[in-house]
N, C-alpha and C. Protein backbone atom coordinates (compact mmCIF):
# COMPACT_ATOMS: atom_id res chain seq x y z
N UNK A 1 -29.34 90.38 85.77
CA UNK A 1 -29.97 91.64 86.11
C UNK A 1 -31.31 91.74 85.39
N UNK A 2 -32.48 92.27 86.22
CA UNK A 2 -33.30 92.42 85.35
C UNK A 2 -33.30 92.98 84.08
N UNK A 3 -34.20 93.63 83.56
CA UNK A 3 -34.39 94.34 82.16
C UNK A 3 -34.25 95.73 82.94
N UNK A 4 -35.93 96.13 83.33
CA UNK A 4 -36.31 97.39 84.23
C UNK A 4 -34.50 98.33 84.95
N UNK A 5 -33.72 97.45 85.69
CA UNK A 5 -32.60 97.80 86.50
C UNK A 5 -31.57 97.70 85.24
N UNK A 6 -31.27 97.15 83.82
CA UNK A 6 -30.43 97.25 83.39
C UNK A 6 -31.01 98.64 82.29
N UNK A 7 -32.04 99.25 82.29
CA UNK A 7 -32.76 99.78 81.30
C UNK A 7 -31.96 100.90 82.03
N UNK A 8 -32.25 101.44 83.90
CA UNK A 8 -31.95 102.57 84.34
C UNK A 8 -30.05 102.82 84.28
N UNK A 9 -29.59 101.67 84.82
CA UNK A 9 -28.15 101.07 85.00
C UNK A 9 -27.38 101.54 83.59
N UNK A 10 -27.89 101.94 81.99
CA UNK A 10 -27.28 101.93 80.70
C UNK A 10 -27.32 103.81 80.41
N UNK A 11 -27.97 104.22 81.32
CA UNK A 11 -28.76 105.61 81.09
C UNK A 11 -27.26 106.17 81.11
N UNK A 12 -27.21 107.36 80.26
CA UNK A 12 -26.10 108.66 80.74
C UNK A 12 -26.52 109.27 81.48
N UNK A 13 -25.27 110.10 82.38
CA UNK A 13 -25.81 110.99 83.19
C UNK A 13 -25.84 112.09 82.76
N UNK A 14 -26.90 113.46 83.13
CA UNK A 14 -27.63 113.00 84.14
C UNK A 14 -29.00 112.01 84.89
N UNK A 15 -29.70 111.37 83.39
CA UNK A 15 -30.34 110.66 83.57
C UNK A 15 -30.56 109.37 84.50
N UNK A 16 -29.19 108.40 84.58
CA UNK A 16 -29.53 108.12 85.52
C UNK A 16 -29.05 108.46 86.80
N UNK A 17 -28.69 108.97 87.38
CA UNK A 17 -28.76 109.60 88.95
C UNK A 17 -30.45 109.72 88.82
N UNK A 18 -31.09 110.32 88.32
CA UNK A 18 -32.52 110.73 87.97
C UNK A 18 -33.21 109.09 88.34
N UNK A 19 -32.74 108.57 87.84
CA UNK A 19 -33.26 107.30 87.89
C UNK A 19 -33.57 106.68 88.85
N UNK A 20 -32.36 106.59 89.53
CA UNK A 20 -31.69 105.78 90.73
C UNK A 20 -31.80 106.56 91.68
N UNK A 21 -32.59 107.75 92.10
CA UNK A 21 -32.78 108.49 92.60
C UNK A 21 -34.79 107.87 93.00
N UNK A 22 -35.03 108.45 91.85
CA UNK A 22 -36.66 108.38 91.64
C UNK A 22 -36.64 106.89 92.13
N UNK A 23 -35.98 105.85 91.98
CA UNK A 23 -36.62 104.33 92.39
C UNK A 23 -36.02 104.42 93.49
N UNK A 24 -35.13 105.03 94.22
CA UNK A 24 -35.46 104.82 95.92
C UNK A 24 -36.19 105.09 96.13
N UNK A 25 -36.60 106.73 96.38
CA UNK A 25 -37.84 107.40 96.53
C UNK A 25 -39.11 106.64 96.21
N UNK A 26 -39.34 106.15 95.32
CA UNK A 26 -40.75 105.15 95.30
C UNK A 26 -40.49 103.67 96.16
N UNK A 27 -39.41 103.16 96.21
CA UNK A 27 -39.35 102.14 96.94
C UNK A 27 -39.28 102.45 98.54
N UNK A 28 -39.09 103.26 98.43
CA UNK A 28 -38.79 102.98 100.20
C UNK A 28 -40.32 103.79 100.86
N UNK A 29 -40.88 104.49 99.89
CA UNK A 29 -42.28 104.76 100.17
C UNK A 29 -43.45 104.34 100.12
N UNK A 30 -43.36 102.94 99.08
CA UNK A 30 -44.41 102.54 98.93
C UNK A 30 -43.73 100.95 98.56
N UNK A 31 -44.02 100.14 99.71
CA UNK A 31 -43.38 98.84 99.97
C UNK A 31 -43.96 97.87 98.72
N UNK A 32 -45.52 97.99 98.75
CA UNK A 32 -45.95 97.04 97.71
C UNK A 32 -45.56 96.95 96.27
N UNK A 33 -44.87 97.99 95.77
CA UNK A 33 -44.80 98.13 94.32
C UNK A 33 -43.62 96.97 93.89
N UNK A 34 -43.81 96.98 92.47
CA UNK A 34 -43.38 95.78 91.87
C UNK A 34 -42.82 96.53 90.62
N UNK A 35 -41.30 96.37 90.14
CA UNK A 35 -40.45 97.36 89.48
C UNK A 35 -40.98 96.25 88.29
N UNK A 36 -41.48 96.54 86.89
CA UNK A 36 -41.36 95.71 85.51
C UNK A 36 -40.73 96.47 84.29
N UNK A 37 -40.56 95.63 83.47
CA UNK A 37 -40.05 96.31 82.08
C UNK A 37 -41.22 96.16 81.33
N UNK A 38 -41.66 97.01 80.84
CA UNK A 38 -42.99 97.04 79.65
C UNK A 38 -42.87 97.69 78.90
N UNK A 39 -43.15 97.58 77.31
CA UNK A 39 -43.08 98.43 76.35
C UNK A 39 -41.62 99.27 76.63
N UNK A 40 -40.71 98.51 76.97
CA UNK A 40 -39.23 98.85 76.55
C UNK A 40 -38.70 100.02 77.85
N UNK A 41 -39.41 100.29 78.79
CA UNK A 41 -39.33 101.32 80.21
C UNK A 41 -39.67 100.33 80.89
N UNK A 42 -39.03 100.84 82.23
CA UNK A 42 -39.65 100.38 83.69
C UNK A 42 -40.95 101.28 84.05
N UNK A 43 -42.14 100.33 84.54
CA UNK A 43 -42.94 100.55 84.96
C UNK A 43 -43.46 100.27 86.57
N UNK A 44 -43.95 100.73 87.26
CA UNK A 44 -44.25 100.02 88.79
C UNK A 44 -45.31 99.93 88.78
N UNK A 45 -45.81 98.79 89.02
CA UNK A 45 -47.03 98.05 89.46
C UNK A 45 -47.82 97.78 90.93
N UNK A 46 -48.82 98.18 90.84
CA UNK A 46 -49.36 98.06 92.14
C UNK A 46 -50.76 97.25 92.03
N UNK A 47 -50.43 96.11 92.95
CA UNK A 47 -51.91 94.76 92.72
C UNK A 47 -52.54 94.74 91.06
N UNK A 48 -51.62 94.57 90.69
CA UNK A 48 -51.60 94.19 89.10
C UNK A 48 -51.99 95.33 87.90
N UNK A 49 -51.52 96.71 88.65
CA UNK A 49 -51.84 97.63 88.18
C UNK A 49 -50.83 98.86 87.88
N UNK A 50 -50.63 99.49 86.56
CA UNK A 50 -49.80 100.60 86.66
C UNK A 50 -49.99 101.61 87.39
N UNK A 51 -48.40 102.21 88.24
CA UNK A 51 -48.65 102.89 89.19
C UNK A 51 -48.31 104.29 88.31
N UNK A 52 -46.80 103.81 88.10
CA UNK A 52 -46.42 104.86 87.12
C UNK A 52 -45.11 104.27 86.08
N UNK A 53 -44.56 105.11 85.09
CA UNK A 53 -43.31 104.27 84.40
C UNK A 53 -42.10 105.83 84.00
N UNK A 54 -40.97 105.37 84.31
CA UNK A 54 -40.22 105.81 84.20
C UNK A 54 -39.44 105.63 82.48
N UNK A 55 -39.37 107.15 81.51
CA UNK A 55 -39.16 107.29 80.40
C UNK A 55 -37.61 108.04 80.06
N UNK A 56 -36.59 107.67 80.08
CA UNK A 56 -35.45 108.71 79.78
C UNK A 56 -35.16 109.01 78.01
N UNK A 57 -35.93 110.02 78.26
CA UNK A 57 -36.10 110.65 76.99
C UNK A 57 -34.81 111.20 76.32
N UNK A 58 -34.39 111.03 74.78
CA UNK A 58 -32.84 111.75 74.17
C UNK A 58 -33.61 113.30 74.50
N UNK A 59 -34.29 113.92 74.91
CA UNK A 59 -34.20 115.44 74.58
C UNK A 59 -34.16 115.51 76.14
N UNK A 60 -33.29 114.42 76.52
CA UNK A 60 -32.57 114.88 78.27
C UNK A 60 -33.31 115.54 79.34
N UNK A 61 -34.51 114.50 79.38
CA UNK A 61 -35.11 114.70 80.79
C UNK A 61 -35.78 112.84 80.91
N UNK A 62 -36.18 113.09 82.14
CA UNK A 62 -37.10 111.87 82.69
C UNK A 62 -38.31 112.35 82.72
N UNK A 63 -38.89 111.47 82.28
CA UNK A 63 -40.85 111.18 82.66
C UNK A 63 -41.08 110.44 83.59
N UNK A 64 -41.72 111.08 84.61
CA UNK A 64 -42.36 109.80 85.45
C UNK A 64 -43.82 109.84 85.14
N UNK A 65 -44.38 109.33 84.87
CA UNK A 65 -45.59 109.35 84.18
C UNK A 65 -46.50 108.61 84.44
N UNK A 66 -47.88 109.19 84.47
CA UNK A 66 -49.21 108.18 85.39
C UNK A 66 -50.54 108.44 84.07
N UNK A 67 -50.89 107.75 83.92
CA UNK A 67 -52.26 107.64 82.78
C UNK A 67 -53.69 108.84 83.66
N UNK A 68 -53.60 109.40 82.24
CA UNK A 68 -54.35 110.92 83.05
C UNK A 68 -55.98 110.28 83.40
N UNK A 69 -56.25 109.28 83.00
CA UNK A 69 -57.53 108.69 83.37
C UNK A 69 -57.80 108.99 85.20
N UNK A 70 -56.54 108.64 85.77
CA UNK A 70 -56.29 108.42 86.81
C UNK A 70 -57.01 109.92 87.45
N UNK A 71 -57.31 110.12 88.42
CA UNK A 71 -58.00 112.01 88.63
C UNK A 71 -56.47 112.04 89.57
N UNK A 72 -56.00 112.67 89.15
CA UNK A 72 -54.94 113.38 90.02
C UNK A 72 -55.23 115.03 89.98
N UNK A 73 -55.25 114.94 91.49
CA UNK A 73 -55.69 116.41 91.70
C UNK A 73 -54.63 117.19 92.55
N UNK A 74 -53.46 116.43 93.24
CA UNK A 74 -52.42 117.27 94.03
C UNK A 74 -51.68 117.70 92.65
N UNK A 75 -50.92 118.97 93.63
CA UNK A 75 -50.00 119.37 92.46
C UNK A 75 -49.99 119.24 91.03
N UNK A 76 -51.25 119.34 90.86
CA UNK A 76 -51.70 119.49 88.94
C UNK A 76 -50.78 120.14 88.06
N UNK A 77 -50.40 121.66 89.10
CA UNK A 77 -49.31 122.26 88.20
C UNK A 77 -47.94 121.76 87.44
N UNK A 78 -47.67 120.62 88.29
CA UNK A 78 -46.59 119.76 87.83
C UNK A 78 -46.47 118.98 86.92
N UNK A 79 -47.71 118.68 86.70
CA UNK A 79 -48.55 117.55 85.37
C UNK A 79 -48.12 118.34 84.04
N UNK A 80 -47.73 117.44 83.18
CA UNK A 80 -47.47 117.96 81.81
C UNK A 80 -48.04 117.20 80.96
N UNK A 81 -48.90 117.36 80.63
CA UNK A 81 -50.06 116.47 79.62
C UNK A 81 -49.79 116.71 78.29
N UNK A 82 -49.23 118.08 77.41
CA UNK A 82 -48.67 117.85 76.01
C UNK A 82 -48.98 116.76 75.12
N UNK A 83 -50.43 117.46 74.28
CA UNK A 83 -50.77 116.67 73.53
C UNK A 83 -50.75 115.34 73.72
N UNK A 84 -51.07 115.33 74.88
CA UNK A 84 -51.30 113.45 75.39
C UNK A 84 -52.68 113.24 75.97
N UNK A 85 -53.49 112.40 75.48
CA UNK A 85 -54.71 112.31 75.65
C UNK A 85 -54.39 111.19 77.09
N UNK A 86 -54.15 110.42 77.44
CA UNK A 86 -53.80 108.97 78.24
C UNK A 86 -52.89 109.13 79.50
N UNK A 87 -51.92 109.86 78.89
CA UNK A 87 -50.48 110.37 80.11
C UNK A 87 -50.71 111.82 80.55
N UNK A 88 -50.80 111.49 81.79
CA UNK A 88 -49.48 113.03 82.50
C UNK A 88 -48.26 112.62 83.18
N UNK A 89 -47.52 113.68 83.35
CA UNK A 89 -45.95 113.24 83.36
C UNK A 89 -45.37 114.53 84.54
N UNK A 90 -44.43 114.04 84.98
CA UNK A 90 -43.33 115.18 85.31
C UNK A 90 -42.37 114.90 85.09
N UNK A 91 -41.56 115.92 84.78
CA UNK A 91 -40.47 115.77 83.90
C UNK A 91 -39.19 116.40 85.27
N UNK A 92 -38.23 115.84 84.89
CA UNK A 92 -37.20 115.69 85.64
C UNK A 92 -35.72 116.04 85.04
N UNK A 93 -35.06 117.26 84.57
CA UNK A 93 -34.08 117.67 83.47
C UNK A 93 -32.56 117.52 84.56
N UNK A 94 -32.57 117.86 86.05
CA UNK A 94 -31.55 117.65 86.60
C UNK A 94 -31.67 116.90 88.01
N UNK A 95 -31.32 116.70 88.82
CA UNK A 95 -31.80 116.22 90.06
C UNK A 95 -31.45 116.30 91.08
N UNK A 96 -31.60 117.68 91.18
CA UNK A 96 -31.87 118.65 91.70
C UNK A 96 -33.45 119.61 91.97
N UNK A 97 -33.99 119.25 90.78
CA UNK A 97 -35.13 119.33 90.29
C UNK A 97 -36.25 118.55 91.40
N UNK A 98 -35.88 116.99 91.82
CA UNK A 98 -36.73 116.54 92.05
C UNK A 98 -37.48 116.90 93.67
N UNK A 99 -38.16 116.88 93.57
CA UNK A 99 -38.97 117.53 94.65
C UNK A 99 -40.04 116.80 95.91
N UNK A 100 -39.64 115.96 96.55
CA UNK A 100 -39.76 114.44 97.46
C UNK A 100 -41.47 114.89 97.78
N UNK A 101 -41.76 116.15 98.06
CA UNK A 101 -43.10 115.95 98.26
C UNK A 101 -43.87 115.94 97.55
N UNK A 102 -43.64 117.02 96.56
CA UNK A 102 -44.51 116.72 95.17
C UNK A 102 -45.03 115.51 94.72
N UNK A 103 -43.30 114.75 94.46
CA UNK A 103 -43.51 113.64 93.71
C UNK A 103 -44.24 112.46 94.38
N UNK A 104 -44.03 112.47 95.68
CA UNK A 104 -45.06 111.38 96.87
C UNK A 104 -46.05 111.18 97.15
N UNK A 105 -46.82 112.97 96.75
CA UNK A 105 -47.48 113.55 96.94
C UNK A 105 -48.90 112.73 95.57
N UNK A 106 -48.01 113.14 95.00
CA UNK A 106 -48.38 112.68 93.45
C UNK A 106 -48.95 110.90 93.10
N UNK A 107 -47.94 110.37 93.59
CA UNK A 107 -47.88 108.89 93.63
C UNK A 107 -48.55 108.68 94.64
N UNK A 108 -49.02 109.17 95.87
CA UNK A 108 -50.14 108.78 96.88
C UNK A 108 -51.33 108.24 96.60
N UNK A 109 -51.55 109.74 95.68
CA UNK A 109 -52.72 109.75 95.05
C UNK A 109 -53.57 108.79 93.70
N UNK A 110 -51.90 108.19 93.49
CA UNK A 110 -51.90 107.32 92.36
C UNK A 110 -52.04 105.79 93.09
N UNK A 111 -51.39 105.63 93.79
CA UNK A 111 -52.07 104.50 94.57
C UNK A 111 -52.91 104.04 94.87
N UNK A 112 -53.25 105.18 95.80
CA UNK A 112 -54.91 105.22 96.85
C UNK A 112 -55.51 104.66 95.74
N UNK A 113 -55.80 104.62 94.29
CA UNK A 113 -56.86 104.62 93.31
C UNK A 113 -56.96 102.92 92.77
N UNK A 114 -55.68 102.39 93.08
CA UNK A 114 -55.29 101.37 92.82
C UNK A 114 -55.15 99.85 93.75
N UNK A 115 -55.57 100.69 95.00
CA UNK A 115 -55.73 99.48 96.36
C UNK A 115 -56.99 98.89 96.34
């Protein structure tokens, strides 16, 4: 098994449902991406580039998280930047929470920048 799939695969729930949730949703939307383990998370890569990386945090939520360099301008309100100069994030506490357009919405935009 990879690293990335055994990293989500070890999670408690509800984290990973969160998980295994969020990597369909990016896989089946965006064919090119490439699932890695980096700096101890799965990250997705697009043409040799971070798209975004998935963080299951102990204070029981998920990060999906994109480097704020990036101009993301959909759904800003969703962005949680908290004292992070580099990252914005959305955070994910049940999943139920997750929100297919937002988050697509989000990662579109993170792409487009990266083709």
């Amino acid at each position: 098994m990879k690293p990335a799939e055994e990293y989500i695969l070890k999670q408690e729930e509800p984290l990973k449902s969160i998980l295994l949730h969020l990597q369909i949703l990016i896989e089946t939307n965006f064919k090119e991406v490439t699932l890695l383990y980096k700096w101890k998370i799965p990250f997705y890569y697009v043409n040799n580039k971070p798209l975004c990386y998935f963080n299951a945090t102990k204070k029981g939520y998920v990060d999906v998280g994109f480097y704020s360099k990036t101009s993301l301008k959909a759904y800003n309100e969703f962005l949680v930047l908290e004292k992070r100069k580099a990252v914005k994030s959305i955070r994910y506490y049940k999943l139920e929470e997750i929100n297919k357009e937002v988050l697509i919405s989000v990662l579109s935009e993170a792409y487009k920048v990266r083709l």
